[in-house]
ModelCIF file with pLDDT and N, C-alpha, C, O atoms, coordinates in Angstrom:
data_MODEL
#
_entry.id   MODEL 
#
_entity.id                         1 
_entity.type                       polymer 
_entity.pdbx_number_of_molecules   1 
#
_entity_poly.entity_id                      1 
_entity_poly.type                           'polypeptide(L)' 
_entity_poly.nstd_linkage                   no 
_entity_poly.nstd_monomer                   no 
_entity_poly.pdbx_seq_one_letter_code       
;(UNK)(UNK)(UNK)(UNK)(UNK)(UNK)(UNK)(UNK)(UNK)(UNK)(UNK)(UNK)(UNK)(UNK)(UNK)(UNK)
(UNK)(UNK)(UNK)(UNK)(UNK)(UNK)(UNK)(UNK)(UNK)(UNK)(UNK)(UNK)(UNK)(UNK)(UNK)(UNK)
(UNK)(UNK)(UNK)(UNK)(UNK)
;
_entity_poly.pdbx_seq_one_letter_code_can   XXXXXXXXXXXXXXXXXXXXXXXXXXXXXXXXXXXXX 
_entity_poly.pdbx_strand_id                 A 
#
loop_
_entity_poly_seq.entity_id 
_entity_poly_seq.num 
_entity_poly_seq.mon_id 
_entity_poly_seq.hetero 
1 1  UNK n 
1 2  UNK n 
1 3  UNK n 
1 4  UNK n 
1 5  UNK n 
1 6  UNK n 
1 7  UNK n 
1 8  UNK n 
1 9  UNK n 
1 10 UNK n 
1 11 UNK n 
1 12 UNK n 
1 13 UNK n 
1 14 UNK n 
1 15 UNK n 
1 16 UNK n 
1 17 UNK n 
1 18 UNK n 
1 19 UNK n 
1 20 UNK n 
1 21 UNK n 
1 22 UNK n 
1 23 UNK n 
1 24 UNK n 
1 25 UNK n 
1 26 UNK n 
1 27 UNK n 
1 28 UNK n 
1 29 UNK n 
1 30 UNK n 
1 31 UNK n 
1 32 UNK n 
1 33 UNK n 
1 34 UNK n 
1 35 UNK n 
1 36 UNK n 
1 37 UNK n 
#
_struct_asym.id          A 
_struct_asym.entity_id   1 
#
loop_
_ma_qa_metric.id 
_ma_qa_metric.mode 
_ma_qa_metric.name 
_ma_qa_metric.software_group_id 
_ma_qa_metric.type 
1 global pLDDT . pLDDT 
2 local  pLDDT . pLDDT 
#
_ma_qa_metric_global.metric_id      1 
_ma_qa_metric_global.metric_value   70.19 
_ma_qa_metric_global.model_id       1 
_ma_qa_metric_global.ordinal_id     1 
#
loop_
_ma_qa_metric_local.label_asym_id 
_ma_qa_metric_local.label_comp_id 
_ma_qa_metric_local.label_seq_id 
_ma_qa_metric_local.metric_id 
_ma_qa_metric_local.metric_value 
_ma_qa_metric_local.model_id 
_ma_qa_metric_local.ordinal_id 
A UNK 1  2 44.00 1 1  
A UNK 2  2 47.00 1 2  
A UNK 3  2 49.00 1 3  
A UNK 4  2 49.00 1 4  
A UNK 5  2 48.00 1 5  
A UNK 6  2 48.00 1 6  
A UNK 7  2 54.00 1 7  
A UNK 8  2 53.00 1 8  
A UNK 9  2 54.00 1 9  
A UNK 10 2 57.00 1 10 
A UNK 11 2 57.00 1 11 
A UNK 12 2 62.00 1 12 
A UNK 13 2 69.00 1 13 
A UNK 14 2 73.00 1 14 
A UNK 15 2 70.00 1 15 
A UNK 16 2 74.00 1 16 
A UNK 17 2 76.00 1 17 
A UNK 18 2 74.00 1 18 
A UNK 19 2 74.00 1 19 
A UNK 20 2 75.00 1 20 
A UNK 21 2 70.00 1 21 
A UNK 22 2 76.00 1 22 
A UNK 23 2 78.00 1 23 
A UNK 24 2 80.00 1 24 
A UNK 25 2 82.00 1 25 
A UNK 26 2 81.00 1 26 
A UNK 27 2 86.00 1 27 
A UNK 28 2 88.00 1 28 
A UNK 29 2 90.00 1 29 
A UNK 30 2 89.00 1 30 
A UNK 31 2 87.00 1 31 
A UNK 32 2 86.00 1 32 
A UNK 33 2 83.00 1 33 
A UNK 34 2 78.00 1 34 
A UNK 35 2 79.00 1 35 
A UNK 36 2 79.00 1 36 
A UNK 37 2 78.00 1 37 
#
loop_
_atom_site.group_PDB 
_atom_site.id 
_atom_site.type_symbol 
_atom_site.label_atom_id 
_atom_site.label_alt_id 
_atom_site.label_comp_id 
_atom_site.label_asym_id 
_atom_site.label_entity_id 
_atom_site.label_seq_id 
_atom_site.pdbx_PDB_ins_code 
_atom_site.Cartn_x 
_atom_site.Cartn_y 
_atom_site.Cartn_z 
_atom_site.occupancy 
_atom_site.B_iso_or_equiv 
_atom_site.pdbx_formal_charge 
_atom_site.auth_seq_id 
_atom_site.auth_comp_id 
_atom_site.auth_asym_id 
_atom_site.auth_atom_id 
_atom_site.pdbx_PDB_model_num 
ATOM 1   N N  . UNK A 1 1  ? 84.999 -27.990 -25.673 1.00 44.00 ? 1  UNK A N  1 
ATOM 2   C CA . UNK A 1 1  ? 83.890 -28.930 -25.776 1.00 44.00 ? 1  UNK A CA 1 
ATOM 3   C C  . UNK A 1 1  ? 82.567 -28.218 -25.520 1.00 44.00 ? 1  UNK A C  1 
ATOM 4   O O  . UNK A 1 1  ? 81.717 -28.184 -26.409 1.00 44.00 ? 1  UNK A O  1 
ATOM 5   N N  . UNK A 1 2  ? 82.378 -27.686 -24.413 1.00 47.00 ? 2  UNK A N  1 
ATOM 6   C CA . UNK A 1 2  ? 80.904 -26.849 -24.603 1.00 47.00 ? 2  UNK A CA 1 
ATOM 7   C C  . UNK A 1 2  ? 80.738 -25.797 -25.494 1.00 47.00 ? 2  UNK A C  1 
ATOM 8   O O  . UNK A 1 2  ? 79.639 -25.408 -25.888 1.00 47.00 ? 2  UNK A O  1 
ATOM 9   N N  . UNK A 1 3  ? 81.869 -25.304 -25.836 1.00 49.00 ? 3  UNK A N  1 
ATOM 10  C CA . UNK A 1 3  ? 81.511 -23.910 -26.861 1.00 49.00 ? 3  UNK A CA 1 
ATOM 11  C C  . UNK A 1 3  ? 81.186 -24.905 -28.077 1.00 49.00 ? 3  UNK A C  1 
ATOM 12  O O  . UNK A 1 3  ? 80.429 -24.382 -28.895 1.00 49.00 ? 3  UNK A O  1 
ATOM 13  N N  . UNK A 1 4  ? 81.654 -26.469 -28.453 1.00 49.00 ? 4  UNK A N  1 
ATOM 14  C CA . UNK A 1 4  ? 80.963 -26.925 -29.152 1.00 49.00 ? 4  UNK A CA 1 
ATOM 15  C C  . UNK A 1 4  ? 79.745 -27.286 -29.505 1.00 49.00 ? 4  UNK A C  1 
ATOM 16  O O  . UNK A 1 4  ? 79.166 -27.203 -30.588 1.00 49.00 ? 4  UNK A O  1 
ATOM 17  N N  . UNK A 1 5  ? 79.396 -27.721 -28.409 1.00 48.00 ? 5  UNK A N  1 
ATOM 18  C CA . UNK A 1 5  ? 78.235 -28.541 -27.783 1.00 48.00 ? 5  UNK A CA 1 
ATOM 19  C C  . UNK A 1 5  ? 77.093 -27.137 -27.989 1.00 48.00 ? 5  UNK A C  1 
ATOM 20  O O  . UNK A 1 5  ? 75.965 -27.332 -28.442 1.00 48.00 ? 5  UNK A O  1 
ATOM 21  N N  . UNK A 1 6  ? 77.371 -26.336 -27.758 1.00 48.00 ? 6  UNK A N  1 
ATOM 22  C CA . UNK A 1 6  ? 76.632 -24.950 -27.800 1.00 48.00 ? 6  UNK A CA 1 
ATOM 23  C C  . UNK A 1 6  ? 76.293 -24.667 -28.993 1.00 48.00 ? 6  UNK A C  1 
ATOM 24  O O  . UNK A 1 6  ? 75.171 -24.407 -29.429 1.00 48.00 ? 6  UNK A O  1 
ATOM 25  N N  . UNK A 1 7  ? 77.431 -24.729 -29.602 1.00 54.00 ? 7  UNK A N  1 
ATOM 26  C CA . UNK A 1 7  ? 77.035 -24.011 -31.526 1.00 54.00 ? 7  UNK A CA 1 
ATOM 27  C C  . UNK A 1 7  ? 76.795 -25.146 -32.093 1.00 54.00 ? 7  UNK A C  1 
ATOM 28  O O  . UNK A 1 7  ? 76.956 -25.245 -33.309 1.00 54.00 ? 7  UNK A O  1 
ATOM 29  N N  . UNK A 1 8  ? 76.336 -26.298 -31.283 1.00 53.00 ? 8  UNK A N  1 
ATOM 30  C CA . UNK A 1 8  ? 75.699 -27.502 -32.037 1.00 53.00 ? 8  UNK A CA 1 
ATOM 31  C C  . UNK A 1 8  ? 76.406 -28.067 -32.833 1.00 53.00 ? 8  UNK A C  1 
ATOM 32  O O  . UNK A 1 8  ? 75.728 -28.490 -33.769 1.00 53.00 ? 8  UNK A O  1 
ATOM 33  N N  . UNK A 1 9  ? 77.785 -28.359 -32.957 1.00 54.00 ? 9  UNK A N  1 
ATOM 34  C CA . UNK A 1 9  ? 79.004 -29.021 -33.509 1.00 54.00 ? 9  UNK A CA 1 
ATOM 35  C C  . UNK A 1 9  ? 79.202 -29.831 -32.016 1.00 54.00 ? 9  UNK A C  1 
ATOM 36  O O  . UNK A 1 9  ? 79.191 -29.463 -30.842 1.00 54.00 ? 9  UNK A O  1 
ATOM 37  N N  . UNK A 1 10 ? 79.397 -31.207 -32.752 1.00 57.00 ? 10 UNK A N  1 
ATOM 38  C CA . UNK A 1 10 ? 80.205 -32.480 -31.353 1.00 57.00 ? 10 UNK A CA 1 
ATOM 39  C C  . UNK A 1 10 ? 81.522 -32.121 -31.809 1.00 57.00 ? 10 UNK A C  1 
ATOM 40  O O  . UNK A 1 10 ? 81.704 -31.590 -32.905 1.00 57.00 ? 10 UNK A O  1 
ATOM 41  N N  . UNK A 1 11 ? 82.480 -32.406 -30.969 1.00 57.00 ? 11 UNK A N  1 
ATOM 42  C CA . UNK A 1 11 ? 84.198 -32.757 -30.739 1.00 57.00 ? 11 UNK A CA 1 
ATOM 43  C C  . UNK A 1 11 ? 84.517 -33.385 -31.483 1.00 57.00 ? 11 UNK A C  1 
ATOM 44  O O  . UNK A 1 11 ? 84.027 -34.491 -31.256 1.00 57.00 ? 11 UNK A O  1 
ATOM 45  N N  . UNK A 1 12 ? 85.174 -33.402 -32.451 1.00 62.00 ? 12 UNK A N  1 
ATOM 46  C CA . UNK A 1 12 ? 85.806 -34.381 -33.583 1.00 62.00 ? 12 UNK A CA 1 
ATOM 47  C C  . UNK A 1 12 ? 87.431 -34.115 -33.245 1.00 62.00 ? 12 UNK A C  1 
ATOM 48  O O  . UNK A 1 12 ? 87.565 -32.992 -32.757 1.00 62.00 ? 12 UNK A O  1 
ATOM 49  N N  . UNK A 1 13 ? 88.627 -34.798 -33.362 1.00 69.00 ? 13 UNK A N  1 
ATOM 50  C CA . UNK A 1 13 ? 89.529 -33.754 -33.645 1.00 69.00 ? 13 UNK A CA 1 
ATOM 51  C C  . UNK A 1 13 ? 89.950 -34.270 -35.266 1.00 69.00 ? 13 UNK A C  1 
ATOM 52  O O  . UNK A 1 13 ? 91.004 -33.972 -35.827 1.00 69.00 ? 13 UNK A O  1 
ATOM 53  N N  . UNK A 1 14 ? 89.087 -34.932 -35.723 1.00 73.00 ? 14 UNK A N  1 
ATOM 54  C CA . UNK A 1 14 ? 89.469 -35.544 -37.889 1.00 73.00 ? 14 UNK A CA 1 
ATOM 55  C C  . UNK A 1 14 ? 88.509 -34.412 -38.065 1.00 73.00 ? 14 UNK A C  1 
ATOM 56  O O  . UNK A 1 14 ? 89.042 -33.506 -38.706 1.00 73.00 ? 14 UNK A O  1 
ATOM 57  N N  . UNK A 1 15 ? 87.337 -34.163 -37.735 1.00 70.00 ? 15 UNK A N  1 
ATOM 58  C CA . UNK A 1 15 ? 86.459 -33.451 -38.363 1.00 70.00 ? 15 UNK A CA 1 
ATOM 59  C C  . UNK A 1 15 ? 87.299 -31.865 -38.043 1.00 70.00 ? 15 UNK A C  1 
ATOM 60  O O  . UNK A 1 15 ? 86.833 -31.020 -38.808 1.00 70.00 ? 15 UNK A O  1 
ATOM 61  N N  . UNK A 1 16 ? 88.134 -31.418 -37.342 1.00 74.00 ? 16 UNK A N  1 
ATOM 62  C CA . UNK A 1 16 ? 88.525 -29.718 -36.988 1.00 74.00 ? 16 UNK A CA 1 
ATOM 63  C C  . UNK A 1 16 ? 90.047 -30.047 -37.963 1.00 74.00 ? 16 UNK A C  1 
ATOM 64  O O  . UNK A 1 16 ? 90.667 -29.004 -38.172 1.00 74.00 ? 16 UNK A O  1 
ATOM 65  N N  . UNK A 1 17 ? 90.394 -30.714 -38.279 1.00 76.00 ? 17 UNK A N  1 
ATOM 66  C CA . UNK A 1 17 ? 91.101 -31.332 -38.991 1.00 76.00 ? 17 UNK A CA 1 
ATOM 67  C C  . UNK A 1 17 ? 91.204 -30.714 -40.692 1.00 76.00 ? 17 UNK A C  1 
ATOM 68  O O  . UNK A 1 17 ? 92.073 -30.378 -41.497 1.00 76.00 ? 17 UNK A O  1 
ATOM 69  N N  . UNK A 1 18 ? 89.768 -30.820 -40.607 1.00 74.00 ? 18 UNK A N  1 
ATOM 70  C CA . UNK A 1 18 ? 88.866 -30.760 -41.905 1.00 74.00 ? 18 UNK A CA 1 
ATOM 71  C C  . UNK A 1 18 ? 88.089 -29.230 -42.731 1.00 74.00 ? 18 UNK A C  1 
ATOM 72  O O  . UNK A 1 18 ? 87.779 -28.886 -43.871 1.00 74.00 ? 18 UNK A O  1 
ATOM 73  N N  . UNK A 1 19 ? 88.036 -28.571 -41.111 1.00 74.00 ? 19 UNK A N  1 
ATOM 74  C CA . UNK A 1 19 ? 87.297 -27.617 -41.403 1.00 74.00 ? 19 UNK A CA 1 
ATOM 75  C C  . UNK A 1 19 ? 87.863 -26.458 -41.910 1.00 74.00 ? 19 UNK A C  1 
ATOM 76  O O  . UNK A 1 19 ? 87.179 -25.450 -41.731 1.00 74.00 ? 19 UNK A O  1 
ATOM 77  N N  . UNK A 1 20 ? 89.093 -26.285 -42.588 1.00 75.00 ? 20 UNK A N  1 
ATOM 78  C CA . UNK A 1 20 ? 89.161 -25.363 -43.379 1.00 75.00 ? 20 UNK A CA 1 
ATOM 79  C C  . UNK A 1 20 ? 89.123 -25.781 -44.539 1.00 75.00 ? 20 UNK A C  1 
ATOM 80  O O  . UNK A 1 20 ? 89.791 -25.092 -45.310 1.00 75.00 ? 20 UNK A O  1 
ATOM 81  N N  . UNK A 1 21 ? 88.372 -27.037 -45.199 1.00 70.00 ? 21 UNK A N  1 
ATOM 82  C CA . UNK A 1 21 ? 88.832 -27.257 -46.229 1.00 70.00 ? 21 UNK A CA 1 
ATOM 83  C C  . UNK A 1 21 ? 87.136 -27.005 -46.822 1.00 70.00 ? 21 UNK A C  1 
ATOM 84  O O  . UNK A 1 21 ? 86.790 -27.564 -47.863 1.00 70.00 ? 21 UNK A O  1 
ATOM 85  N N  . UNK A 1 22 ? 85.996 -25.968 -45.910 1.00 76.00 ? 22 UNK A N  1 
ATOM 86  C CA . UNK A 1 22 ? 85.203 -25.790 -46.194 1.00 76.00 ? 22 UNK A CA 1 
ATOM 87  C C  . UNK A 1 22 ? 84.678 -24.303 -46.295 1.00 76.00 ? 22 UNK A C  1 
ATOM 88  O O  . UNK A 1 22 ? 83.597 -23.765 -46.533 1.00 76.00 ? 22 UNK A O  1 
ATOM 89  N N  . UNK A 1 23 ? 85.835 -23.941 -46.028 1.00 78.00 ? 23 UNK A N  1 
ATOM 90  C CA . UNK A 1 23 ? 86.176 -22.407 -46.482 1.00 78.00 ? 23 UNK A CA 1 
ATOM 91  C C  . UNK A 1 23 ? 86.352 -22.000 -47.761 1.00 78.00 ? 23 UNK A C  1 
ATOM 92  O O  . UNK A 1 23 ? 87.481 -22.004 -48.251 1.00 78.00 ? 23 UNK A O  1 
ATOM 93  N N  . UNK A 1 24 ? 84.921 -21.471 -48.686 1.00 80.00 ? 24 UNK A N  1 
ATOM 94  C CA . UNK A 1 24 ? 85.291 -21.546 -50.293 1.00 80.00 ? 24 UNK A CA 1 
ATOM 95  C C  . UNK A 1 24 ? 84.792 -20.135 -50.283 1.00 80.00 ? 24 UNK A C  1 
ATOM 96  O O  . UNK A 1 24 ? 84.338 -19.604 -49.270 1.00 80.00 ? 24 UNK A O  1 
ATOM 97  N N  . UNK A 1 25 ? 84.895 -19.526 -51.493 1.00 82.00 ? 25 UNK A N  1 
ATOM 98  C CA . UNK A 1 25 ? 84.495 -18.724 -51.384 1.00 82.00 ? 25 UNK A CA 1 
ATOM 99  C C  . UNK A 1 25 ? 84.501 -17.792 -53.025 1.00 82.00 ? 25 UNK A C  1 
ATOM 100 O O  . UNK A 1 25 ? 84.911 -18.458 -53.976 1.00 82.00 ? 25 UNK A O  1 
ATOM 101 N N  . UNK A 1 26 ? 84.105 -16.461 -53.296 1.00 81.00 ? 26 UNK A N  1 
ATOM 102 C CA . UNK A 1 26 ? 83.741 -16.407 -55.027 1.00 81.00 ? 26 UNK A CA 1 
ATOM 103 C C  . UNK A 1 26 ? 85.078 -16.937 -55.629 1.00 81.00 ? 26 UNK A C  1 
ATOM 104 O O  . UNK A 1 26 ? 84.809 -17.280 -56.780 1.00 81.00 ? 26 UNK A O  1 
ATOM 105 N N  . UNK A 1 27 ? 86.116 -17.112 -55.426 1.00 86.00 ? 27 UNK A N  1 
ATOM 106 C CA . UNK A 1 27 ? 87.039 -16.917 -56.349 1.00 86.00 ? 27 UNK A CA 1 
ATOM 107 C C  . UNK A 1 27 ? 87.559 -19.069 -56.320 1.00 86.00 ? 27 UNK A C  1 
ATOM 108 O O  . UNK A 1 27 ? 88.317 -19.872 -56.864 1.00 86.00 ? 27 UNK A O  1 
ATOM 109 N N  . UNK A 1 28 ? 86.674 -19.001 -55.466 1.00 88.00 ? 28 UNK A N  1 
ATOM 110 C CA . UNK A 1 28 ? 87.169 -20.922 -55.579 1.00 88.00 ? 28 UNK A CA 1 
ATOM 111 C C  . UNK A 1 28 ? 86.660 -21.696 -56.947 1.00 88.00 ? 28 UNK A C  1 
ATOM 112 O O  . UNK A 1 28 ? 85.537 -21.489 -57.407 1.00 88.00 ? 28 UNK A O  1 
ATOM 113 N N  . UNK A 1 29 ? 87.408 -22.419 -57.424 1.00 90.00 ? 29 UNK A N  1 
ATOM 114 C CA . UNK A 1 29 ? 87.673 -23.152 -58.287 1.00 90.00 ? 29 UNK A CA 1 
ATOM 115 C C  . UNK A 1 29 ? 86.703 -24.222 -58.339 1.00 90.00 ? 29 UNK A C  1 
ATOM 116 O O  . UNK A 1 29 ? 86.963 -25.066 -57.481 1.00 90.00 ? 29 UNK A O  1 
ATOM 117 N N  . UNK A 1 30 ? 85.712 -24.491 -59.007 1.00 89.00 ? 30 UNK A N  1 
ATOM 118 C CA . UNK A 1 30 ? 85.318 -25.988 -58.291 1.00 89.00 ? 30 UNK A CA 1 
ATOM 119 C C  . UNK A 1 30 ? 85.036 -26.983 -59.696 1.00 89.00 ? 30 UNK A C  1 
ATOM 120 O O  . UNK A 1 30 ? 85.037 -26.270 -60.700 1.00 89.00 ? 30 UNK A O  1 
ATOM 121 N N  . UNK A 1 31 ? 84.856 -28.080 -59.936 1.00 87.00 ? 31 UNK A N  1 
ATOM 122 C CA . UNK A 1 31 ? 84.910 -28.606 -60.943 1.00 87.00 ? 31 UNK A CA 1 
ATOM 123 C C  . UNK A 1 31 ? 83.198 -29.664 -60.944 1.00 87.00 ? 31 UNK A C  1 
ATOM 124 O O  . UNK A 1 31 ? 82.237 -29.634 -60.175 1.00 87.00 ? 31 UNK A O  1 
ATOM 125 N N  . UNK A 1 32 ? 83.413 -30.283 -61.873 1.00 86.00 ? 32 UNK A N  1 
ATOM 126 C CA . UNK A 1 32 ? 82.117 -31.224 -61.665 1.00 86.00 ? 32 UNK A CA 1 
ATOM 127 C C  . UNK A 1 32 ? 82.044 -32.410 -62.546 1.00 86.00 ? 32 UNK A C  1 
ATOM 128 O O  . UNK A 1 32 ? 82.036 -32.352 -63.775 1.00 86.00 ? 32 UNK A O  1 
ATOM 129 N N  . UNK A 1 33 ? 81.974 -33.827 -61.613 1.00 83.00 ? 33 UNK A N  1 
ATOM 130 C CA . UNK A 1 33 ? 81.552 -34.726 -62.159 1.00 83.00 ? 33 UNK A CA 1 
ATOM 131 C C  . UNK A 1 33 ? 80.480 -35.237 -62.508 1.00 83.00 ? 33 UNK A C  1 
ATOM 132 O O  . UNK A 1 33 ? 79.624 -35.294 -61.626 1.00 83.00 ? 33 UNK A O  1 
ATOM 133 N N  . UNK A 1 34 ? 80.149 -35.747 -63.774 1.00 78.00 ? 34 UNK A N  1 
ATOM 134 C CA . UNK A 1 34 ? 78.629 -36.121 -63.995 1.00 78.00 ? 34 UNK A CA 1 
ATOM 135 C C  . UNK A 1 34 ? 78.080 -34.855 -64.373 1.00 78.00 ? 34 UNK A C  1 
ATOM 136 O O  . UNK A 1 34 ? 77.042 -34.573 -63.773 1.00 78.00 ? 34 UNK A O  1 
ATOM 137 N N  . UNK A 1 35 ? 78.571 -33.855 -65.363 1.00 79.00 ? 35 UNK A N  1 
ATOM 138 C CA . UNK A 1 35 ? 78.386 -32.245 -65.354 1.00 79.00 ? 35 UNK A CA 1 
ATOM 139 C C  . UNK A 1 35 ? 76.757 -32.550 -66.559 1.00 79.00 ? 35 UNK A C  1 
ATOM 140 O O  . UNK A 1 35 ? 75.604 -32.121 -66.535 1.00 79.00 ? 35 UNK A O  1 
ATOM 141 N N  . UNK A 1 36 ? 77.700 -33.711 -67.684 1.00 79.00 ? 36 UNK A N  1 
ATOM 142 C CA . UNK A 1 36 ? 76.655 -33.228 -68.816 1.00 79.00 ? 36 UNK A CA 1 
ATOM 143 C C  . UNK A 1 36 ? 75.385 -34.346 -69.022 1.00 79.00 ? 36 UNK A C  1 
ATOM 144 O O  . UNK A 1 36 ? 74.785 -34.672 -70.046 1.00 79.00 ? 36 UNK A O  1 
ATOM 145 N N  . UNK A 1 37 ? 75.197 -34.909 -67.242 1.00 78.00 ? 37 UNK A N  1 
ATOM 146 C CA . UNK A 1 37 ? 74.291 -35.733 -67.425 1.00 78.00 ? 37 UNK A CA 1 
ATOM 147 C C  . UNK A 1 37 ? 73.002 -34.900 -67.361 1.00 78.00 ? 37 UNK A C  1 
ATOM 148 O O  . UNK A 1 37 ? 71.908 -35.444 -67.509 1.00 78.00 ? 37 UNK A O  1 
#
């Protein structure tokens, strides 16, 4: 909790849950909706 509170992230445990799913990086795939508006 304070090493959170420190690097300015609150305690979630859905949000740490989550956080590798924000790990992208050159070779990620990504798609797009609403591309050819």
């Amino acid at each position: 909790y304070e090493d959170s509170i420190s690097a300015g992230v609150r305690f979630s445990s859905e949000y740490a849950k989550t956080r590798g799913n924000l790990q992208l990086n050159a070779d990620s795939r990504v798609i797009c909706q609403g591309f050819t508006a």
